[in-house]
N, C-alpha and C. Protein backbone atom coordinates (compact mmCIF):
# COMPACT_ATOMS: atom_id res chain seq x y z
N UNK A 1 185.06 141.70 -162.21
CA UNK A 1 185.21 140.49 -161.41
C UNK A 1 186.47 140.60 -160.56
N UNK A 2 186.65 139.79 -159.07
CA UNK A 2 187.43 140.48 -158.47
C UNK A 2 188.20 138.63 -158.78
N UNK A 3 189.39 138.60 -158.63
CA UNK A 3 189.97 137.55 -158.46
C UNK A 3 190.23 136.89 -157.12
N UNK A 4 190.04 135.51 -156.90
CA UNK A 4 190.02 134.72 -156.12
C UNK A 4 190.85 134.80 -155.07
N UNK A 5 190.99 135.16 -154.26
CA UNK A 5 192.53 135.27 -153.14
C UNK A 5 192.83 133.50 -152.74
N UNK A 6 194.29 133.59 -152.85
CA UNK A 6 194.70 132.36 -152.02
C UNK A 6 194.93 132.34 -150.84
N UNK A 7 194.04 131.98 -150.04
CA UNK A 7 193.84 132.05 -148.34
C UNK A 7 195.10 131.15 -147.77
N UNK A 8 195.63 130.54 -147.76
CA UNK A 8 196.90 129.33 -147.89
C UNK A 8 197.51 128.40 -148.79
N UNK A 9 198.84 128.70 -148.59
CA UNK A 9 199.59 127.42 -149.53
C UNK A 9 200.55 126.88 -149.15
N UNK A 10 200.62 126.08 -148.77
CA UNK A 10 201.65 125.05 -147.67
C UNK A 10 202.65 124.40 -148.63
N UNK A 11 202.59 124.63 -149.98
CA UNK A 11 203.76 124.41 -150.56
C UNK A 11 204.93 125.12 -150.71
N UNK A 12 205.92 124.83 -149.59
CA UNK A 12 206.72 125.95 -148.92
C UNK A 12 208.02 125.55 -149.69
N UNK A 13 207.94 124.55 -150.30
CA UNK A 13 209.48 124.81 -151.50
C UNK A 13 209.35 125.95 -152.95
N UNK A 14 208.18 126.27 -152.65
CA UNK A 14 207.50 126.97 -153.95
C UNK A 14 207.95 128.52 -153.75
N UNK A 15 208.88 128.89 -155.02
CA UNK A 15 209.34 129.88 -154.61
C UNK A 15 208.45 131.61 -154.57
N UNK A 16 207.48 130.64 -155.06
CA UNK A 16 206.18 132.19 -154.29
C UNK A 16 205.55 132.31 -152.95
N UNK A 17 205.84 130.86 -152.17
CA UNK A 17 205.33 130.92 -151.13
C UNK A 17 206.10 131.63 -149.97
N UNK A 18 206.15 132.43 -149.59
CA UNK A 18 206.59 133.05 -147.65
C UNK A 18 205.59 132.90 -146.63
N UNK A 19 205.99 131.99 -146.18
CA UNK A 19 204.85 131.85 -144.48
C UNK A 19 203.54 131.24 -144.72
N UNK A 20 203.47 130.45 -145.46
CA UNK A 20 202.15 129.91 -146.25
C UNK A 20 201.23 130.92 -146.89
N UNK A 21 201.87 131.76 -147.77
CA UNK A 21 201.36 133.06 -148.19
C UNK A 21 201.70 132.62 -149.40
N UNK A 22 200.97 133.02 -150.70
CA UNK A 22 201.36 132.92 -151.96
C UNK A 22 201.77 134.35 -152.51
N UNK A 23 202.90 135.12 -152.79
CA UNK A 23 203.08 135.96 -153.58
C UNK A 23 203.00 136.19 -155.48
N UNK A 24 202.60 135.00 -155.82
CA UNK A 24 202.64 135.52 -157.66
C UNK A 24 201.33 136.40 -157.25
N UNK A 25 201.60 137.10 -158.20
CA UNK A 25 200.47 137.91 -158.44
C UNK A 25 198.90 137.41 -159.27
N UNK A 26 199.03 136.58 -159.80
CA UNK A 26 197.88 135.54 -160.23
C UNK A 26 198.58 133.80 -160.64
N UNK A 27 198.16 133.16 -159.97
CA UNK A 27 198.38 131.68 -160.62
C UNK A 27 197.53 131.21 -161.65
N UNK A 28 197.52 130.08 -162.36
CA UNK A 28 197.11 129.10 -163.33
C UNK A 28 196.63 127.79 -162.29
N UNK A 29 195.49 127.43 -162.22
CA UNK A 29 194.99 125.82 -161.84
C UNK A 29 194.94 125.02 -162.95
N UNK A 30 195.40 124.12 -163.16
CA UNK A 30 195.38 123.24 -163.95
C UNK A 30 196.39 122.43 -164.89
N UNK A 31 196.47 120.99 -165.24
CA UNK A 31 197.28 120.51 -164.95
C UNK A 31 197.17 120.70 -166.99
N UNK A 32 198.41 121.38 -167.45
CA UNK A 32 198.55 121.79 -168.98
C UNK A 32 197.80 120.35 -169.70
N UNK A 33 198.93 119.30 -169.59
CA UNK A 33 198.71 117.74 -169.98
C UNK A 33 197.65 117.04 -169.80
N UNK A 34 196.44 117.65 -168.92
CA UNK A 34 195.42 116.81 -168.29
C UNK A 34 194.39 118.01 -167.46
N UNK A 35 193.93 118.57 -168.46
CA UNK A 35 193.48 119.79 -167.77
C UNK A 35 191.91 119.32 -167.67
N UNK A 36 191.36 118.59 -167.13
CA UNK A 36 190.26 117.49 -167.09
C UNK A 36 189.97 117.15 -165.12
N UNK A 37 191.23 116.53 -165.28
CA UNK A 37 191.01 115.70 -164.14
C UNK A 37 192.28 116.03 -163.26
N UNK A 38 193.03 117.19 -163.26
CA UNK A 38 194.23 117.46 -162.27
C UNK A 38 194.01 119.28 -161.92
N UNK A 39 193.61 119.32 -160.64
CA UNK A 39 193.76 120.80 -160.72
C UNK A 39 194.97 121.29 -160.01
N UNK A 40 196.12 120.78 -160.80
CA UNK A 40 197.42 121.08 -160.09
C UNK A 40 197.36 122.98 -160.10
N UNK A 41 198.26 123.52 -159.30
CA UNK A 41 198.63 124.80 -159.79
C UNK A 41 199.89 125.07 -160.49
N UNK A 42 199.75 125.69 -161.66
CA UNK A 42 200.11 125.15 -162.90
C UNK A 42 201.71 125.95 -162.71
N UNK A 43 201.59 127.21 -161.74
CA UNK A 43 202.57 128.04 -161.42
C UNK A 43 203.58 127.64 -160.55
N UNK A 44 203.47 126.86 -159.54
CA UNK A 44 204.14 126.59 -158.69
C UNK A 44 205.33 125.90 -159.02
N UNK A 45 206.55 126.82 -158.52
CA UNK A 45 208.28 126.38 -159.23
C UNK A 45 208.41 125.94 -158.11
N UNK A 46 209.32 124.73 -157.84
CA UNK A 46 210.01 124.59 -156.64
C UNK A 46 211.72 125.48 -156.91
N UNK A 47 211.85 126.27 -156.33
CA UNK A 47 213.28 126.85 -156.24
C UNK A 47 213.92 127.29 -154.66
N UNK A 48 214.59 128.03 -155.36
CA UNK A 48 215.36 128.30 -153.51
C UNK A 48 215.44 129.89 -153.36
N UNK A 49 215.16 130.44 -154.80
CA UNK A 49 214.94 131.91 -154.64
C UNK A 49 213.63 132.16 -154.24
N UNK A 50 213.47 133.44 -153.85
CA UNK A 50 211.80 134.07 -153.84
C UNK A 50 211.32 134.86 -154.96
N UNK A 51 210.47 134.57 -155.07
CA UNK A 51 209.47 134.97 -156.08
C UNK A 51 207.99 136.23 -156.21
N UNK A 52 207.93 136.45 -156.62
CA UNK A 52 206.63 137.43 -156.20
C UNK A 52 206.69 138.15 -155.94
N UNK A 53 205.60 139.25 -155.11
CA UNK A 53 205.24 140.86 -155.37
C UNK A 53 205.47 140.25 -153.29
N UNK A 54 205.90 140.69 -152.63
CA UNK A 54 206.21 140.72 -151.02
C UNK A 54 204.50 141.00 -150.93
N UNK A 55 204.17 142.33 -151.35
CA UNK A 55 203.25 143.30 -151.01
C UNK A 55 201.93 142.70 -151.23
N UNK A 56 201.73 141.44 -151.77
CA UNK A 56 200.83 140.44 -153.05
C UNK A 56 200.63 139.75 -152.12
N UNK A 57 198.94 139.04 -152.13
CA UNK A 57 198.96 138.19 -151.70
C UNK A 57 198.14 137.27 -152.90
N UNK A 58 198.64 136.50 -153.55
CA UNK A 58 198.61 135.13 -154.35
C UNK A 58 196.71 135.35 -154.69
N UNK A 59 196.45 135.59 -156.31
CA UNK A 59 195.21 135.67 -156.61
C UNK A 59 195.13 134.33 -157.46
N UNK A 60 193.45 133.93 -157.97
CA UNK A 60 193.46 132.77 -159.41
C UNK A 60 193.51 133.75 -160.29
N UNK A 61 194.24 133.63 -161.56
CA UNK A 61 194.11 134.42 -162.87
C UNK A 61 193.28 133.40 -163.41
N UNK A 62 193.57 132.40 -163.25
CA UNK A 62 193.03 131.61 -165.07
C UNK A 62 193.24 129.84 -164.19
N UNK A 63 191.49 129.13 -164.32
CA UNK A 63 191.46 127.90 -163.53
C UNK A 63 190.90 127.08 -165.16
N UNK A 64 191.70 125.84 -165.49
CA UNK A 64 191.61 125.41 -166.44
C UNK A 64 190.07 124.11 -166.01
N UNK A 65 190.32 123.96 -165.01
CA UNK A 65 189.31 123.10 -164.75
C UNK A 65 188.12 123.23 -164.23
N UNK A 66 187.55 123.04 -165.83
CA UNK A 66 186.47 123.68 -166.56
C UNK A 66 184.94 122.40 -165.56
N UNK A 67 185.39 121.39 -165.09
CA UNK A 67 184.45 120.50 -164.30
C UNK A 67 184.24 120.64 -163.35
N UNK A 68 185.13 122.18 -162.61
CA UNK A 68 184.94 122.21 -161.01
C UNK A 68 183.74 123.13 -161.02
N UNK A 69 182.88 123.31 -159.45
CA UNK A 69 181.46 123.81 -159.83
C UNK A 69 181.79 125.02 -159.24
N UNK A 70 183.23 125.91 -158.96
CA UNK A 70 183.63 127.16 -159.24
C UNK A 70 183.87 127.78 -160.19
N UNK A 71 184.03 126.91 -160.96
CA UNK A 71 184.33 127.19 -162.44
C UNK A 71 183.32 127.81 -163.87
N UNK A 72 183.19 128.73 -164.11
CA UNK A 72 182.59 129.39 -165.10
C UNK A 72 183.18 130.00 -165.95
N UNK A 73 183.65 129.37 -167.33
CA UNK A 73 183.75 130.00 -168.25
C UNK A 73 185.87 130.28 -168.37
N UNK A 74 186.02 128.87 -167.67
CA UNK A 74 187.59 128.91 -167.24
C UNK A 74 187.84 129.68 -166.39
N UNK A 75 187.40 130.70 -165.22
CA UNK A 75 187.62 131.46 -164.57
C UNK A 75 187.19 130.91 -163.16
N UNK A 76 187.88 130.93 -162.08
CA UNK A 76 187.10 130.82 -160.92
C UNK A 76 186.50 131.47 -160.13
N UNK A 77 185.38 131.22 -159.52
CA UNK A 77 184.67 132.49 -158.68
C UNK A 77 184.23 131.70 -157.16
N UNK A 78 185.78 131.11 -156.58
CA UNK A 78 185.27 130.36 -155.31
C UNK A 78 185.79 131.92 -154.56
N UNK A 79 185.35 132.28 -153.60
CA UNK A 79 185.56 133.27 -152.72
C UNK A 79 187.17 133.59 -152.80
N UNK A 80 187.50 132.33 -152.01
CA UNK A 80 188.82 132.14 -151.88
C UNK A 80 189.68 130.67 -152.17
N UNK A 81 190.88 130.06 -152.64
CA UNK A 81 191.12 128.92 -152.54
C UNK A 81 192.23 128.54 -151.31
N UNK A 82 192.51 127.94 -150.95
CA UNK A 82 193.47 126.91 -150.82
C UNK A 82 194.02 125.73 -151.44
N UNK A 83 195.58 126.18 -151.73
CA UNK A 83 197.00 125.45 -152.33
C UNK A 83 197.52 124.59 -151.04
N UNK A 84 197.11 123.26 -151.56
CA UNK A 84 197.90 122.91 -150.94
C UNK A 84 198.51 120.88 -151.61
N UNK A 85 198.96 119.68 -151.01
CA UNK A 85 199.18 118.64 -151.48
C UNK A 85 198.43 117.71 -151.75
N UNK A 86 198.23 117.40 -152.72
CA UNK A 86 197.43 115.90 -152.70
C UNK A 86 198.05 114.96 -153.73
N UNK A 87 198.20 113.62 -153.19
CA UNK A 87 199.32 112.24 -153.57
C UNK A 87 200.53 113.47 -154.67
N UNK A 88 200.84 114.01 -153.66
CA UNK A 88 202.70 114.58 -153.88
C UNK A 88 202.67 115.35 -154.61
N UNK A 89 201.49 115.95 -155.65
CA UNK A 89 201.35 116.95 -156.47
C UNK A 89 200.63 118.50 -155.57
N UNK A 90 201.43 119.58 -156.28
CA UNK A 90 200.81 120.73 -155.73
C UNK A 90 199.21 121.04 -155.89
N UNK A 91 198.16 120.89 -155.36
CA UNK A 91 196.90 121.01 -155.90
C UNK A 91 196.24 122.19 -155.29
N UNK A 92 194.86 122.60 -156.14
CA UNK A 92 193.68 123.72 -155.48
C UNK A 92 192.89 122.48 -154.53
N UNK A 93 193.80 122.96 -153.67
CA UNK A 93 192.40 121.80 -152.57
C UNK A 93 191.05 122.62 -152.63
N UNK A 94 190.82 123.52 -152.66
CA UNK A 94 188.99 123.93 -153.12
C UNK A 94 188.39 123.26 -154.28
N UNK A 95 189.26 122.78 -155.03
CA UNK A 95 188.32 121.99 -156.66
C UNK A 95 187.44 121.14 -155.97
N UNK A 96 186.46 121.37 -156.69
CA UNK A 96 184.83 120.53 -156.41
C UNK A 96 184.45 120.08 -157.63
N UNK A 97 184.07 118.95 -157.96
CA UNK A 97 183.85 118.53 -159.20
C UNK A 97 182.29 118.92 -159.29
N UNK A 98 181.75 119.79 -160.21
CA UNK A 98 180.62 119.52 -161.02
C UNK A 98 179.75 118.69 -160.81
C-alpha cells in the first residue's frame, strides 16, 4: 500500500510545514481524546524550528477516523489529503464521513 501524500497544508506555524508543504515523514489524523468525531492532525506542533525530512513530502501513516469513507481498517486510502483549518483546529480537510 502506498501512503497518502499531503497535497497542501496551510498550517504554516506548524513546524513541518515549508511553503505549504508538509515535511514529517508520515502524520497521525485524529483527534487522541475524540477520535470519533475530530480528524485533527494529530502531528502538527506549532514551533518556530523546522521539522522534517526537506527532501519529504508529508505522507498519512495512521488515520484514526475510523467513520471517514477513506478509511479502511484505520488506514487511509484517499489518493491524496489536504491539511488544512477548520473552527481554529488543524484538520484533514479530505475527511468524509461514512
Amino acid at each position: 500500500m502506498q501512503l497518502p501524500v499531503i497535497s497542501e497544508c496551510v498550517a504554516e506555524s506548524c513546524a513541518y510545514n515549508h511553503d505549504h508543504t508538509c515535511h514529517a515523514v508520515a502524520i497521525t489524523v485524529g483527534d487522541v481524546s475524540n477520535p470519533v468525531s475530530n480528524p485533527v492532525c494529530d502531528t502538527f506542533m506549532d514551533a518556530d524550528i523546522e521539522g522534517g525530512e526537506p527532501s519529504v513530502t508529508g505522507r498519512v501513516g495512521a488515520c484514526k477516523m475510523a467513520d471517514c469513507r477513506h478509511n479502511t481498517g484505520l488506514e487511509c486510502h484517499a489518493p491524496s489529503i489536504t491539511v488544512g483549518y477548520e473552527r481554529e483546529q488543524v484538520d484533514c480537510l479530505t475527511y468524509a464521513r461514512a
